[in-house]
N, C-alpha and C. Protein backbone atom coordinates (compact mmCIF):
# COMPACT_ATOMS: atom_id res chain seq x y z
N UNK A 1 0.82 -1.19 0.00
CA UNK A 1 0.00 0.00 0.00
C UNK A 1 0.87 1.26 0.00
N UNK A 2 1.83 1.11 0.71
CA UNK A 2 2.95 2.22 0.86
C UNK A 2 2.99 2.81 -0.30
N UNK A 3 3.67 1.58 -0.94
CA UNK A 3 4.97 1.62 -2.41
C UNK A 3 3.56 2.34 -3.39
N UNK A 4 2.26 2.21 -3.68
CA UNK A 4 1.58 2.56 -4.30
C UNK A 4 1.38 3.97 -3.93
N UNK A 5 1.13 4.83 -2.59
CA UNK A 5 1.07 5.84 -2.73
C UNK A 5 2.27 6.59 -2.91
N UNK A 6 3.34 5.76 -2.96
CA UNK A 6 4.59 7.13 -3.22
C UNK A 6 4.86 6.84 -4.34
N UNK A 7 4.45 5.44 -5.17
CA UNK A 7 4.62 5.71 -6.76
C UNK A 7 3.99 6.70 -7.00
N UNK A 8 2.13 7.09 -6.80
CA UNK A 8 1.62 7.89 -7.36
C UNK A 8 1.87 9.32 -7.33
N UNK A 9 2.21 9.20 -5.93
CA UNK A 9 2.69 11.15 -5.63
C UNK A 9 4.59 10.81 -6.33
N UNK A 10 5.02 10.23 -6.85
CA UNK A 10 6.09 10.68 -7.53
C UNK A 10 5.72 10.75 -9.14
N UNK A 11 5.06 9.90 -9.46
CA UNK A 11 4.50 9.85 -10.85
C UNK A 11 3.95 11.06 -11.16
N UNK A 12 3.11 11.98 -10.12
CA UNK A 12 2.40 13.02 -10.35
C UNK A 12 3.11 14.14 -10.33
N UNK A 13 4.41 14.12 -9.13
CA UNK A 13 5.21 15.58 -10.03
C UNK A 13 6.06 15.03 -10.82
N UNK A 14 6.34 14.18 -10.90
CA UNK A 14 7.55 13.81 -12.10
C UNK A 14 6.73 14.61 -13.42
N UNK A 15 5.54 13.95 -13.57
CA UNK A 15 4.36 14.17 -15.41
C UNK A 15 4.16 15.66 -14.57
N UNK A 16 3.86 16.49 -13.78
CA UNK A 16 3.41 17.94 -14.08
C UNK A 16 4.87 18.34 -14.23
N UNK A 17 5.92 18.00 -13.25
CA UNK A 17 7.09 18.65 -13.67
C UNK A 17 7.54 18.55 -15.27
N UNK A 18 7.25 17.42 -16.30
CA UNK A 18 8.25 17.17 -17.32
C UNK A 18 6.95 18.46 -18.06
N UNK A 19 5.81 18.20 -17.97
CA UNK A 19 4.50 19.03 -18.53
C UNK A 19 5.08 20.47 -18.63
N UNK A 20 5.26 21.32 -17.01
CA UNK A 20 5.36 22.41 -17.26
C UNK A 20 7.12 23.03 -17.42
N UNK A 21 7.56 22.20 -17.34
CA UNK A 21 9.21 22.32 -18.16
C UNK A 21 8.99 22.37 -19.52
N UNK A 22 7.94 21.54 -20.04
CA UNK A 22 7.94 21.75 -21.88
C UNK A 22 7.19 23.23 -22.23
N UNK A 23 6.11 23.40 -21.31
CA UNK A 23 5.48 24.52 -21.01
C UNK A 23 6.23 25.81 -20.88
N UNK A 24 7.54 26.25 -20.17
CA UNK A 24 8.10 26.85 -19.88
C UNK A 24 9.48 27.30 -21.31
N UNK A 25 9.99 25.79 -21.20
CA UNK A 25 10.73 26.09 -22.23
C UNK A 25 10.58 26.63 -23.85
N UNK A 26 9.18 26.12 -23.97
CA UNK A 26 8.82 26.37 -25.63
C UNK A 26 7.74 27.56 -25.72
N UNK A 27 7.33 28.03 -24.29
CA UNK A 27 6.47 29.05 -24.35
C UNK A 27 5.14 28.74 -24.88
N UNK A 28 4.59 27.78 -24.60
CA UNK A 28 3.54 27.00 -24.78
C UNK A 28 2.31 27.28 -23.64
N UNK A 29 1.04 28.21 -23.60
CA UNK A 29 0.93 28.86 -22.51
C UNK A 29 0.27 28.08 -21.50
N UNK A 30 -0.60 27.53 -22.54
CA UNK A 30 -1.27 26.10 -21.80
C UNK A 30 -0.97 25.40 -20.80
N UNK A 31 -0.02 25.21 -21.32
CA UNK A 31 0.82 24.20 -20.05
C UNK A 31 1.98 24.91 -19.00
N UNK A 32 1.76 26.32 -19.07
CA UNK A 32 2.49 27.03 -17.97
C UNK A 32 1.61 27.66 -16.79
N UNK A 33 2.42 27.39 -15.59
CA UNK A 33 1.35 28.15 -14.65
C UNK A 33 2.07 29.05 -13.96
N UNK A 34 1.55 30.34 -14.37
CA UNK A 34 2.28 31.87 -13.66
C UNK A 34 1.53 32.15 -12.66
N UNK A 35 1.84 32.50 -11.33
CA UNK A 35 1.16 32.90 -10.20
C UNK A 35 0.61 34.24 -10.60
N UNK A 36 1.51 34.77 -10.87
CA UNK A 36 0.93 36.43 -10.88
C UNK A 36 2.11 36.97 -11.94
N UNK A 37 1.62 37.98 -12.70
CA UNK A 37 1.85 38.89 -13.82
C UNK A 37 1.97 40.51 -13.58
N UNK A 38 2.88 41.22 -13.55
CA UNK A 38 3.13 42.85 -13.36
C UNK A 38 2.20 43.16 -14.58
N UNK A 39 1.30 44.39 -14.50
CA UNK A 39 0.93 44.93 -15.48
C UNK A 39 0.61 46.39 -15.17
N UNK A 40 0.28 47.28 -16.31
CA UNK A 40 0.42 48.80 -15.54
C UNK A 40 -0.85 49.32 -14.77
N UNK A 41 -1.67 48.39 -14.81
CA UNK A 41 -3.24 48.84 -13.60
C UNK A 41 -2.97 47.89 -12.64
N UNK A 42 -1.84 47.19 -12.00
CA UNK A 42 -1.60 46.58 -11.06
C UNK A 42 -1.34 45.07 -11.32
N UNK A 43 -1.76 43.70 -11.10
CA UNK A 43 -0.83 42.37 -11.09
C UNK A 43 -2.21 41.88 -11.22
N UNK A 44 -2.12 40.35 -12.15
CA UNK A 44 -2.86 39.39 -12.21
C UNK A 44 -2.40 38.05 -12.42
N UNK A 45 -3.65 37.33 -11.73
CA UNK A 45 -2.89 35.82 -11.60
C UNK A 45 -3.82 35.01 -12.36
N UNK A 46 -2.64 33.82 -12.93
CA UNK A 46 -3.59 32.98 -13.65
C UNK A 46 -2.82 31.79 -13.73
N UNK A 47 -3.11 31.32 -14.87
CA UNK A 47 -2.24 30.40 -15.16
C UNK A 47 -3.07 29.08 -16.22
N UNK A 48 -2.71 28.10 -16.17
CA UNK A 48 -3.24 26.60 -16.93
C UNK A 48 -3.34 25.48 -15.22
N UNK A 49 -4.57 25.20 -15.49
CA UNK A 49 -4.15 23.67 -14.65
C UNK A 49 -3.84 22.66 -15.36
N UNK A 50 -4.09 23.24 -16.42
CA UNK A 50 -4.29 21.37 -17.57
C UNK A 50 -3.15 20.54 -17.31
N UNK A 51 -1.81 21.27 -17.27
CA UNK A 51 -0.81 20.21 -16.86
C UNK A 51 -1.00 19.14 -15.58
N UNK A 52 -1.70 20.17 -14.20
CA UNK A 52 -2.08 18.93 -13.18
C UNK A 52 -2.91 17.98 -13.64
N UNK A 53 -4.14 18.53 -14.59
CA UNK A 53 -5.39 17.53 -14.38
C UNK A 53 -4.50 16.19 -15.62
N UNK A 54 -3.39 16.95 -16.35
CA UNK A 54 -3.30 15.65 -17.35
C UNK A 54 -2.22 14.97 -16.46
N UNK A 55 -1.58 15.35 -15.23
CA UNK A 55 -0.89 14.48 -14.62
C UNK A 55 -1.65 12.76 -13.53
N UNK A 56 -2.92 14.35 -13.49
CA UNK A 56 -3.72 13.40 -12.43
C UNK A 56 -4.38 12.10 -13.33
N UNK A 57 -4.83 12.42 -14.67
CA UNK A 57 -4.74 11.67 -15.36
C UNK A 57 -3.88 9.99 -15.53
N UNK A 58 -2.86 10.58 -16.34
CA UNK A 58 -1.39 9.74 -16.00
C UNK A 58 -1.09 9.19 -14.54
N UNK A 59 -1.31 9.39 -13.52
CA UNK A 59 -1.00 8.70 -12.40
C UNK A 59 -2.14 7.77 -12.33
N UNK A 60 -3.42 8.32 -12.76
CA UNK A 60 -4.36 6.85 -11.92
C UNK A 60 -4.15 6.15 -13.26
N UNK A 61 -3.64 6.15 -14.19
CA UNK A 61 -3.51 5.32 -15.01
C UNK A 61 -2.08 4.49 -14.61
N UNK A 62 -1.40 4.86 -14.01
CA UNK A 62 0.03 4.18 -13.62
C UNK A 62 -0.06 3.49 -12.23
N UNK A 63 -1.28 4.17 -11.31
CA UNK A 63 -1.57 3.43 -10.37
C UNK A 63 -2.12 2.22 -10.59
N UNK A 64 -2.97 2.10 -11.76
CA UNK A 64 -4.34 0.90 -12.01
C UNK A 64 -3.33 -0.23 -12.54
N UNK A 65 -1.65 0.57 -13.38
CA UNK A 65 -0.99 -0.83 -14.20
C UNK A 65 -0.44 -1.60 -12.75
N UNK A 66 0.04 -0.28 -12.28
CA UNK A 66 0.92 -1.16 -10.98
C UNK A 66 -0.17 -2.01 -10.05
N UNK A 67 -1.13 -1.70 -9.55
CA UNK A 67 -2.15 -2.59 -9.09
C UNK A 67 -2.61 -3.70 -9.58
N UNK A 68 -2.59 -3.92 -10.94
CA UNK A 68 -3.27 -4.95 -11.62
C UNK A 68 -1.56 -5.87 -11.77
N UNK A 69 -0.33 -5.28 -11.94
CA UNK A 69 0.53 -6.08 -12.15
C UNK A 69 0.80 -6.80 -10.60
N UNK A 70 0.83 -6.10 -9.78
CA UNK A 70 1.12 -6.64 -8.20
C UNK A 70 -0.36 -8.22 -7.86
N UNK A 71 -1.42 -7.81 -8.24
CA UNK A 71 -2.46 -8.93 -8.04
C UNK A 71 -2.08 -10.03 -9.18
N UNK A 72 -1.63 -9.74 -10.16
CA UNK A 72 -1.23 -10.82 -10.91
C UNK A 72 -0.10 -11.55 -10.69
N UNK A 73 0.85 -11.17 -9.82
CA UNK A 73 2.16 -12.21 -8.93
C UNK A 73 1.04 -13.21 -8.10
């Protein structure tokens, strides 16, 4: 049970980290998340979640292989 929740919480920043590194590097806005922005009527925040929700994605899908491979030993 352990080994399954720290696969998933590593699986999940590993995929948002590689997400918003591609995000960042190629200027891709989607997949970047800026807290807050200088502008000349004062600061705004925003950003993309899509990179979490497609991580959260990718993990219960990496949770379900590793679960189904562990019941099949």
């Amino acid at each position: 049970m352990v080994k399954t929740v720290i696969l998933g919480f590593l699986s999940f920043f590993l995929v948002s980290y590689l997400l918003l590194s591609i995000g960042y590097k190629f200027q891709i806005e989607w997949l970047m998340f800026q807290y807050y922005e200088e502008t000349p009527t004062g600061f705004s925040t925003g950003g993309s979640v899509i990179p979490f929700i497609i991580a959260i994605i990718v993990t219960f899908f990496i949770g379900e292989s590793y679960h189904k491979r562990q019941n099949s030993k």
